[in-house]
Protein backbone atom coordinates (compact mmCIF):
# COMPACT_ATOMS: atom_id res chain seq x y z
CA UNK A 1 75.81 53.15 173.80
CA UNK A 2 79.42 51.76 174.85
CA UNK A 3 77.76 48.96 175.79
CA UNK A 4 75.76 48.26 172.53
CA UNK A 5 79.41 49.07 170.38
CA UNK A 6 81.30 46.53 172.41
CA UNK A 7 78.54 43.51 172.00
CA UNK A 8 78.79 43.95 168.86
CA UNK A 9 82.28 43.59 168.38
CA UNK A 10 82.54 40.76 170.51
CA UNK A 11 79.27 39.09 167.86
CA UNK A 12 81.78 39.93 164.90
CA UNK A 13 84.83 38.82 166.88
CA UNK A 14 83.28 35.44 167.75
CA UNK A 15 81.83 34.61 164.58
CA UNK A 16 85.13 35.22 162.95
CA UNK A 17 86.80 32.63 165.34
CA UNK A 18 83.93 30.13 164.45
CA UNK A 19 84.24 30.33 160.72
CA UNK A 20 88.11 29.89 160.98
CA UNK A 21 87.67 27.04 163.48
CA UNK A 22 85.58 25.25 161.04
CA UNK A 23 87.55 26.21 158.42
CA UNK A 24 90.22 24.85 159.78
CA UNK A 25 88.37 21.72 161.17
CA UNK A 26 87.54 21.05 157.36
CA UNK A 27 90.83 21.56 156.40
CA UNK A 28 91.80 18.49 158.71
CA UNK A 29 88.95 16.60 157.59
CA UNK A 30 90.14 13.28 155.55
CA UNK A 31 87.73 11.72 153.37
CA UNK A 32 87.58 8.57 151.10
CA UNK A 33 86.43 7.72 147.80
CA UNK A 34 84.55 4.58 147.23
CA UNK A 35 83.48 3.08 143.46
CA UNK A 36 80.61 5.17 142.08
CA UNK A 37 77.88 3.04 140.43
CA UNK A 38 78.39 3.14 136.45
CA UNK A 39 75.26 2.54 134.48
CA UNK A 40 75.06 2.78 130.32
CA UNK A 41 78.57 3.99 130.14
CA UNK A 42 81.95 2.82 128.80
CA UNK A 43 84.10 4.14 131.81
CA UNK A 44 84.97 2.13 134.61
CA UNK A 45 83.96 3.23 137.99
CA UNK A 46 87.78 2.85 139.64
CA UNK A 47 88.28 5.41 136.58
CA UNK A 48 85.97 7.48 138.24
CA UNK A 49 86.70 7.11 141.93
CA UNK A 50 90.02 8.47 140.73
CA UNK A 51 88.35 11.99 138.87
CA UNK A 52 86.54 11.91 141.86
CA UNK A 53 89.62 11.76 143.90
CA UNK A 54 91.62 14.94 142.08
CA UNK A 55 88.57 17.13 141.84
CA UNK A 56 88.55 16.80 145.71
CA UNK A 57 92.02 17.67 145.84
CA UNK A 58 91.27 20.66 143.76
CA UNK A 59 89.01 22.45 145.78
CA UNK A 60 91.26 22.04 148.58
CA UNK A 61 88.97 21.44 151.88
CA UNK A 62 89.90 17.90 152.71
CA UNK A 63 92.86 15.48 153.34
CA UNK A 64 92.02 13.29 150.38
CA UNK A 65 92.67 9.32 150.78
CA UNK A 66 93.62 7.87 147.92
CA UNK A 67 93.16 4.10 146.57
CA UNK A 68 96.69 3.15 148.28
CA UNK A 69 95.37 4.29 151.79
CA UNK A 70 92.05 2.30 150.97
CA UNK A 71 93.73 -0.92 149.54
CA UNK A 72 94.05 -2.91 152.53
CA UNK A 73 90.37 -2.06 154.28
CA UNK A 74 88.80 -2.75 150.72
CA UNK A 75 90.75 -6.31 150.15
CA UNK A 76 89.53 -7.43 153.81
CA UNK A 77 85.94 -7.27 152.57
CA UNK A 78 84.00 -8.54 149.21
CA UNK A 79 81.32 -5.95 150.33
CA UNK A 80 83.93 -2.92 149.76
CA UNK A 81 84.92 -3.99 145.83
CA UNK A 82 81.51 -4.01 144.36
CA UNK A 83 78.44 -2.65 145.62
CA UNK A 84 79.42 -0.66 148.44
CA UNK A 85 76.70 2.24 147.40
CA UNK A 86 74.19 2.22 150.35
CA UNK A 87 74.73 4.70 153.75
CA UNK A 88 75.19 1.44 155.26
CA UNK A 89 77.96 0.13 153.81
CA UNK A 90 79.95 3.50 153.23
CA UNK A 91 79.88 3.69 157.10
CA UNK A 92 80.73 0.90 157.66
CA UNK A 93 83.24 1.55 155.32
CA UNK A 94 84.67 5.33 156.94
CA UNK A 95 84.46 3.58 160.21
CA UNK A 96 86.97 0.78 159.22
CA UNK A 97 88.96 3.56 157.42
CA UNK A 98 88.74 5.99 160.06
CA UNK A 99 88.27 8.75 157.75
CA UNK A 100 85.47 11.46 158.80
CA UNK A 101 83.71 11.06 155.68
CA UNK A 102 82.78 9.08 152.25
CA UNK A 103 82.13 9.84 149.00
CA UNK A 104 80.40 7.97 146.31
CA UNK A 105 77.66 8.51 144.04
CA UNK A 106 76.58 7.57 140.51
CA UNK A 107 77.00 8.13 137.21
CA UNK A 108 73.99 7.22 135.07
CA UNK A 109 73.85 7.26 131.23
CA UNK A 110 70.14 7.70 130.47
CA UNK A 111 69.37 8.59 127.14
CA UNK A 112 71.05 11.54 125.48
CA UNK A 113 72.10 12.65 129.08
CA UNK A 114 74.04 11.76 131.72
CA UNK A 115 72.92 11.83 135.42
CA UNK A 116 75.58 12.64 137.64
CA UNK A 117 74.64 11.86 141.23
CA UNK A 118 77.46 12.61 144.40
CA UNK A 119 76.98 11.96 147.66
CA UNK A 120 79.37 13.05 151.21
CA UNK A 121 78.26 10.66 154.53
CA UNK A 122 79.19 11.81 157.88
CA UNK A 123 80.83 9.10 159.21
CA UNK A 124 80.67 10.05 162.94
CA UNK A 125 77.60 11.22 163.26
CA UNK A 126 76.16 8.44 160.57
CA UNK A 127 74.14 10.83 158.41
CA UNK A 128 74.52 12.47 154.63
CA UNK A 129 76.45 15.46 154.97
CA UNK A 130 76.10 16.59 151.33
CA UNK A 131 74.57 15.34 148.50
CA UNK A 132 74.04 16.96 144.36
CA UNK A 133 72.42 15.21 141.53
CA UNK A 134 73.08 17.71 137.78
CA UNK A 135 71.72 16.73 134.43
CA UNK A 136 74.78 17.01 131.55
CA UNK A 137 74.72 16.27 127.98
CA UNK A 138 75.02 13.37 126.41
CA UNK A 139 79.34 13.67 126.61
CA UNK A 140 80.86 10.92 128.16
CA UNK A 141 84.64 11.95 127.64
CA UNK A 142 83.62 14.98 129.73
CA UNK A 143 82.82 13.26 133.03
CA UNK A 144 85.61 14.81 134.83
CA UNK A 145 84.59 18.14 133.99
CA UNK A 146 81.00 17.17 135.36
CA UNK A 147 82.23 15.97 138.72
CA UNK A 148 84.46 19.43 138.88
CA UNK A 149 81.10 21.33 138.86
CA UNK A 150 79.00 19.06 141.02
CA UNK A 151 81.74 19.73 143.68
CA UNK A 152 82.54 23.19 143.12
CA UNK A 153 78.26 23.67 143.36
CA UNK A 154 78.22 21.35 146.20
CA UNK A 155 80.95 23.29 148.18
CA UNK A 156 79.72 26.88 147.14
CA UNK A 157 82.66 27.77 144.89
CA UNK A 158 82.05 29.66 141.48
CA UNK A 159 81.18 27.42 138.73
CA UNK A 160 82.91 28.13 135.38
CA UNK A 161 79.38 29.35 132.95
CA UNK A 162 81.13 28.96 129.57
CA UNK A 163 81.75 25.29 130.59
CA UNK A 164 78.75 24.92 133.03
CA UNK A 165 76.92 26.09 129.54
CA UNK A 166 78.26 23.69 127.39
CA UNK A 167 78.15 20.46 129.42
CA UNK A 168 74.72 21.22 130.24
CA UNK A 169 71.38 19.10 129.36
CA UNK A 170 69.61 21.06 127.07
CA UNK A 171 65.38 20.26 127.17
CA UNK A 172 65.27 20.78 123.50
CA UNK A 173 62.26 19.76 120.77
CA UNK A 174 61.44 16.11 120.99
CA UNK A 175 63.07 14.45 118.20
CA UNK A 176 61.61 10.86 118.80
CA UNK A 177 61.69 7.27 117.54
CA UNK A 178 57.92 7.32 117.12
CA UNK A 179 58.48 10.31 114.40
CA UNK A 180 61.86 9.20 112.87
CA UNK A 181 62.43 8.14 109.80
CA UNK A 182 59.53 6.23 108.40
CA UNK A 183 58.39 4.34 105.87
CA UNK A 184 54.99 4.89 103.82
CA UNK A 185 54.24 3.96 100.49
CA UNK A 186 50.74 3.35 98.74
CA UNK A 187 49.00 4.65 95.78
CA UNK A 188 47.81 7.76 94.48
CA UNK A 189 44.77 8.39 92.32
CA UNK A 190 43.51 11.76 90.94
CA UNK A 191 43.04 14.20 87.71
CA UNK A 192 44.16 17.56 86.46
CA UNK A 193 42.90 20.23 83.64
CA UNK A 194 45.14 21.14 81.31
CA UNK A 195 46.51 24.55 80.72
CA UNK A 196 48.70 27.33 77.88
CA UNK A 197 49.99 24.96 75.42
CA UNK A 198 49.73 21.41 76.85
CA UNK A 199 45.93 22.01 76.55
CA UNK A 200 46.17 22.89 73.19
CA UNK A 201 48.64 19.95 72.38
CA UNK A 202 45.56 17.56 73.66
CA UNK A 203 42.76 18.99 72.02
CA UNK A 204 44.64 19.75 68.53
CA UNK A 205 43.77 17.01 66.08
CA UNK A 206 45.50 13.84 65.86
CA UNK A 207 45.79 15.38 61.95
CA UNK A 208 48.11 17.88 63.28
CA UNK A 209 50.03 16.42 65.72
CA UNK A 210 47.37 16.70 68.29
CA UNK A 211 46.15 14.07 70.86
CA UNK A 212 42.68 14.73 69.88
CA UNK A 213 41.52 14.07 73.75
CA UNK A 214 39.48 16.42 76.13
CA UNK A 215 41.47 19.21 77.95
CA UNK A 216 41.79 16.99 80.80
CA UNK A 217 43.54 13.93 81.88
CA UNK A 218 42.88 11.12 85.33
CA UNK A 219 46.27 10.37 86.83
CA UNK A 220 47.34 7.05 88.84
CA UNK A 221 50.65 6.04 90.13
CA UNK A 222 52.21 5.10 93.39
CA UNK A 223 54.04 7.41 96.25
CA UNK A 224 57.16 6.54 98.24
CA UNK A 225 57.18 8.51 101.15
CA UNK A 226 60.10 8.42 103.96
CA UNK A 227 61.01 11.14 106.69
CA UNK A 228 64.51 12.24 107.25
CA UNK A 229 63.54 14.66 109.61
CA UNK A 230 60.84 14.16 112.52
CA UNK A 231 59.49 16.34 115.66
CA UNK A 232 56.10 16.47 117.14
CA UNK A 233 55.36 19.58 115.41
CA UNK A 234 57.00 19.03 111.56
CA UNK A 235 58.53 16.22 109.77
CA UNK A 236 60.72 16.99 106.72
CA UNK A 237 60.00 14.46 103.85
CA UNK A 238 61.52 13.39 100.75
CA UNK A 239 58.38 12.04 98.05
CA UNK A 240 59.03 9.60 95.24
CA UNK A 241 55.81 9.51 92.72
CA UNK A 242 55.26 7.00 89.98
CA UNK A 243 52.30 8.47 87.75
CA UNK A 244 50.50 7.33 84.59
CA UNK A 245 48.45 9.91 82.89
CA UNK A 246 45.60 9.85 80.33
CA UNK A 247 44.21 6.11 80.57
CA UNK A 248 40.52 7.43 80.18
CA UNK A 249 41.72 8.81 77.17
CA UNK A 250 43.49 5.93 75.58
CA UNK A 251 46.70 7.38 76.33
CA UNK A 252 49.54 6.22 78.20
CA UNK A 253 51.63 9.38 79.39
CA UNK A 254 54.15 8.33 82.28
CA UNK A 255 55.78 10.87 84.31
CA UNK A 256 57.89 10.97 87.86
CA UNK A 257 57.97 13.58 90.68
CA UNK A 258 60.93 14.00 93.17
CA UNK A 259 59.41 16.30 95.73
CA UNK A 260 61.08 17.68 99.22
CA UNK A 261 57.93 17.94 101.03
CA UNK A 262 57.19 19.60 104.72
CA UNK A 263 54.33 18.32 107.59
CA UNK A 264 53.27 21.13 109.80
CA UNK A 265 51.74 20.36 113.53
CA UNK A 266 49.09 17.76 114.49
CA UNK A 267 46.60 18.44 111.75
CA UNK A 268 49.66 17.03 109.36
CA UNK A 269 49.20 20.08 106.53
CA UNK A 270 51.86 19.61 103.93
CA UNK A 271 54.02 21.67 101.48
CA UNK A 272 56.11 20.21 98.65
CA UNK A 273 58.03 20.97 95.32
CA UNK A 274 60.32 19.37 93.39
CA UNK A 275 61.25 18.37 89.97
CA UNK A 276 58.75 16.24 87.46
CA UNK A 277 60.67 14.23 84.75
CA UNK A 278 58.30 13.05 81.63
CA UNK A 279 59.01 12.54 78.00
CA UNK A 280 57.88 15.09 75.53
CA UNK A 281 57.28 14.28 71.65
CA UNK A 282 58.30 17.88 69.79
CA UNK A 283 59.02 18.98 66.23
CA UNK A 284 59.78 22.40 64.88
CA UNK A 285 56.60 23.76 62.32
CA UNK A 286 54.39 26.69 62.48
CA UNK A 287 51.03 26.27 64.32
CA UNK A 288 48.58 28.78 62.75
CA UNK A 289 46.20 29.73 65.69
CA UNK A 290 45.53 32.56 64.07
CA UNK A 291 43.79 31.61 60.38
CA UNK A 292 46.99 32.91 58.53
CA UNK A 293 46.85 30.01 56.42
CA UNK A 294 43.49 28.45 56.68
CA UNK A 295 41.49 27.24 59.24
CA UNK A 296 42.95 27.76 63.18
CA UNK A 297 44.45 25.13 65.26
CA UNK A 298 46.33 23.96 62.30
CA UNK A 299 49.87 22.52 62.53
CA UNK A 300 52.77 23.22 59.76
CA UNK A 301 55.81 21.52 60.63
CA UNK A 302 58.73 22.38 59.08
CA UNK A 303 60.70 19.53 57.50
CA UNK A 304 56.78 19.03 55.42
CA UNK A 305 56.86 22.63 54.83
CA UNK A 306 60.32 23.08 53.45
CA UNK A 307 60.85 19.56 51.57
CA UNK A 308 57.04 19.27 50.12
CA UNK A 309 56.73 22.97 48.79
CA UNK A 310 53.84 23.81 51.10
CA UNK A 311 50.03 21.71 52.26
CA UNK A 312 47.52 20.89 50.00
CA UNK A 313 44.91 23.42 51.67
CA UNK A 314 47.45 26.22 51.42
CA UNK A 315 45.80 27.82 48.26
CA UNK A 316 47.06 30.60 46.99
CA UNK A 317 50.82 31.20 45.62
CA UNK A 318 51.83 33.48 48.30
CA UNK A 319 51.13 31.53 50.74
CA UNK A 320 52.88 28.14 48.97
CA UNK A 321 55.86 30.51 48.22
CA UNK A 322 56.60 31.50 52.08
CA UNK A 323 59.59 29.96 53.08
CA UNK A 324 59.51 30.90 56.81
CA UNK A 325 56.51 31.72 58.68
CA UNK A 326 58.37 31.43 62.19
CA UNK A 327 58.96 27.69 62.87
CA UNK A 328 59.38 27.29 66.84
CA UNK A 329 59.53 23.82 68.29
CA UNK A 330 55.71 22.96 69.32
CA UNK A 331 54.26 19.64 70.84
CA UNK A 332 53.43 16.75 68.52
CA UNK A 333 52.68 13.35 68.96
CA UNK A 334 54.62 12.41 65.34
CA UNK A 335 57.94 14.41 66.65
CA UNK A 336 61.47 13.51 68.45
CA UNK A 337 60.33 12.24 71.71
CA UNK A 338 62.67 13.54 74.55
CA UNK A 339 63.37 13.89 78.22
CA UNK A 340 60.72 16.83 79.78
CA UNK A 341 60.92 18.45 82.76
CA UNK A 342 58.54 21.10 84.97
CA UNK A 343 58.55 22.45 88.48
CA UNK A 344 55.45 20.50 90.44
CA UNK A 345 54.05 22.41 93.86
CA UNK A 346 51.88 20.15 95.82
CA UNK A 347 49.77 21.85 99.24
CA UNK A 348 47.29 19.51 101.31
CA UNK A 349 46.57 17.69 104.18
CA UNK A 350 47.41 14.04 105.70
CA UNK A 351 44.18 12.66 107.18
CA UNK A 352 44.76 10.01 110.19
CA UNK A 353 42.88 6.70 111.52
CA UNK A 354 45.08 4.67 113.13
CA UNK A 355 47.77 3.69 111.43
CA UNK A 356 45.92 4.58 107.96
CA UNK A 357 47.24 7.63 106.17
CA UNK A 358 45.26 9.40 103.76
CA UNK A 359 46.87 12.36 101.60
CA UNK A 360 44.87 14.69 99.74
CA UNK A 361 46.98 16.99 97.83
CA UNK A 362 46.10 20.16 95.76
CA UNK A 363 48.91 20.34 92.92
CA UNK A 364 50.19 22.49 89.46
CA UNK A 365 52.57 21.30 87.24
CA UNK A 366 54.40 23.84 85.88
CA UNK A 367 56.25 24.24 82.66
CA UNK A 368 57.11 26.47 79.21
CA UNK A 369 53.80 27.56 77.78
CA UNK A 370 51.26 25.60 80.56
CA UNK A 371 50.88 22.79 82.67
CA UNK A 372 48.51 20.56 85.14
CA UNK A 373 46.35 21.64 87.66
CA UNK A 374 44.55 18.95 89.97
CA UNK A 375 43.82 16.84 93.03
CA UNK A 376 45.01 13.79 94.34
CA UNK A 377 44.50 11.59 97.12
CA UNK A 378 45.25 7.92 98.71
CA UNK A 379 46.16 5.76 101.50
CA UNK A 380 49.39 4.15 103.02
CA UNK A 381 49.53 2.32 106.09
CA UNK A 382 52.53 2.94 108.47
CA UNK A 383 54.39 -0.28 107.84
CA UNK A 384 57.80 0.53 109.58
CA UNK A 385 59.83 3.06 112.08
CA UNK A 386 63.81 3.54 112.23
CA UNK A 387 65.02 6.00 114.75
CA UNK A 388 66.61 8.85 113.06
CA UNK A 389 69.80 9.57 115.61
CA UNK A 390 71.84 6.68 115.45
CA UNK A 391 73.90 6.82 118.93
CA UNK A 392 77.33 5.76 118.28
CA UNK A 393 79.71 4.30 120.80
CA UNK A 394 81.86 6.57 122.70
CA UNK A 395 85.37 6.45 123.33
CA UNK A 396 86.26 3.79 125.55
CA UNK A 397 88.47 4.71 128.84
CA UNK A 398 91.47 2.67 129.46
């Protein structure tokens, strides 16, 4: 049992004494720095050599060259100033140096991320030693901070998470080029049955202010259609519409739509609303859809009413004698014509082949007393792209 007790503390006695003598042999390590490789970036790689340089002197486990101790090894040789990135050549390098190990590495700007690659050669016995590659966001001013955690991760020390968290790559949803902003325009075709009082308004007579047309109207016009938001799965779209109603009908009624529109997944099913602007011809009169003073449908407007002492068909005394039957301002095709507007809601679906769009689009047209209900559809071709994040330069280091 003595026997077992003492083994052991001679295990735990001699494994102490090996950790501290490699501790301490690290400790006495010295190590050099060469130029990292710089791709897609603004900051010069002596710049970095140098980060590289204090976050090694921050973690405190080597004797850290720095570019005085290197300057007269690297002048000797062109191969040392630029391109000295292969095991070769940071041997090569040590060797000349006499240093027990090299650093170098990469810093890549791909994308929206940066690539952050760091590599530690043995120079005695010619091998890597350590090596760390860490995706980061997109943060160039924050390459210091990068290197810091590649080390401390590297080295086994504890990484801050608050900043480990905040420099980190995030695999978020796509936002692409091939979805960005884009630019579709073509024409629209369709028709619509009229409802409440714009119904009315069309099939009143042209005696009384009517259109004297059936309750229902074809529509044509042209769509502008761009993206300002895109993702695989839903686009965010803002919808200009130039529309002519009522040509069957020898009328000309012109109208124009300002929708916010949304494309859901890759069956492209829409949603949009917005505004419709039109112009409206309306007087103030009485319209009798009742019989009250003749036949129905009929249209009394006021300024005939007041100033002409009542209609010819209006009979009787008591009826010429009313002075107010409840004049409310009611369509007419003989009134003030004026700005209109009404809420439009448009659901449907964008049919693909190729690079042919074709909308189809259930819609109401909404407004005081009635409104439009139809279908449209028609065809755009995708004529151009622009990528929707615009990458800016970052700060340059000096």
């Amino acid at each position: 049992m003595k026997t077992k007790k003492l083994q052991s503390i001679f295990l735990l006695v001699a494994i102490f004494f090996s950790g501290a003598a490699n501790y301490f042999a690290q400790q006495s390590s010295t190590i050099a720095v060469a130029n990292p490789n710089v791709n897609a970036l603004t900051v010069k790689p002596e710049s970095v050599a140098k980060m590289m340089r204090l976050e090694l002197i921050k973690i405190n486990k080597y004797k850290v060259y720095d570019e005085f101790d290197m300057n007269e090894v690297i002048k000797s040789k062109e191969e040392y100033k630029v391109g000295c990135y292969g095991q070769s050549c940071l041997s090569k390098l040590g060797e000349e140096l006499k240093v027990d190990y090299v650093m170098s590495g990469s810093i890549d700007g791909l994308g929206n991320k940066i690539v952050v690659t760091v590599k530690i050669l043995d120079v005695r016995a010619q091998c890597l030693y350590k090596s760390s590659v860490r995706e980061f966001d997109n943060q160039e001013l924050e390459i210091q901070r990068m290197i810091e955690i590649v080390l401390a991760e590297m080295h086994g020390l504890t990484v801050d998470k608050v900043l480990s968290d905040r420099l980190a790559f995030k695999n978020e949803v796509i936002t692409s080029n091939n979805v960005g902003k884009i630019n579709n325009s073509g024409p629209r075709i369709g028709g619509a049955v009229l409802t409440g009082d714009v119904a009315e308004f069309a099939t009143r007579s042209t005696q009384y202010g009517g259109l004297g047309i059936q309750p229902f109207t074809s529509m044509i016009g042209y769509q502008i259609e761009g993206q300002y938001v895109g993702t695989e799965n839903f686009s965010a779209l803002v919808e200009g519409i130039i529309n002519v109603s009522g040509l069957e009908q020898s009328q000309f009624i012109p109208s124009f739509s300002l929708l916010n529109g949304f494309r859901f997944g890759k069956a492209n099913w829409e949603f949009a609303f917005g505004p419709r602007f039109g112009i409206s011809s309306t007087s103030s009169g009485y319209l009798d859809l009742d019989g009250k003073f003749g036949a129905k449908g009929i249209y009394y407007r006021e300024y005939d009413w007041v100033n002409d002492g009542g209609y010819d068909d209006l009979t009787t005394p008591e009826q010429v004698n009313v002075l107010d039957p409840g004049f409310e301002r009611h369509f007419d095709r003989d009134g003030t014509k004026r700005l209109s507007t009404s809420f439009l809601i448009a659901f449907g679906r964008t049919f693909q082949a190729g690079a042919l769009n074709i909308p189809v689009n259930l819609f109401y047209s909404s407004q005081k007393g009635g409104g439009f209900l139809g279908v449209n559809m028609g065809f755009n071709v995708q004529k151009s792209k622009q990528p929707i994040n615009k990458t800016t330069s970052p700060q340059r280091y000096y």
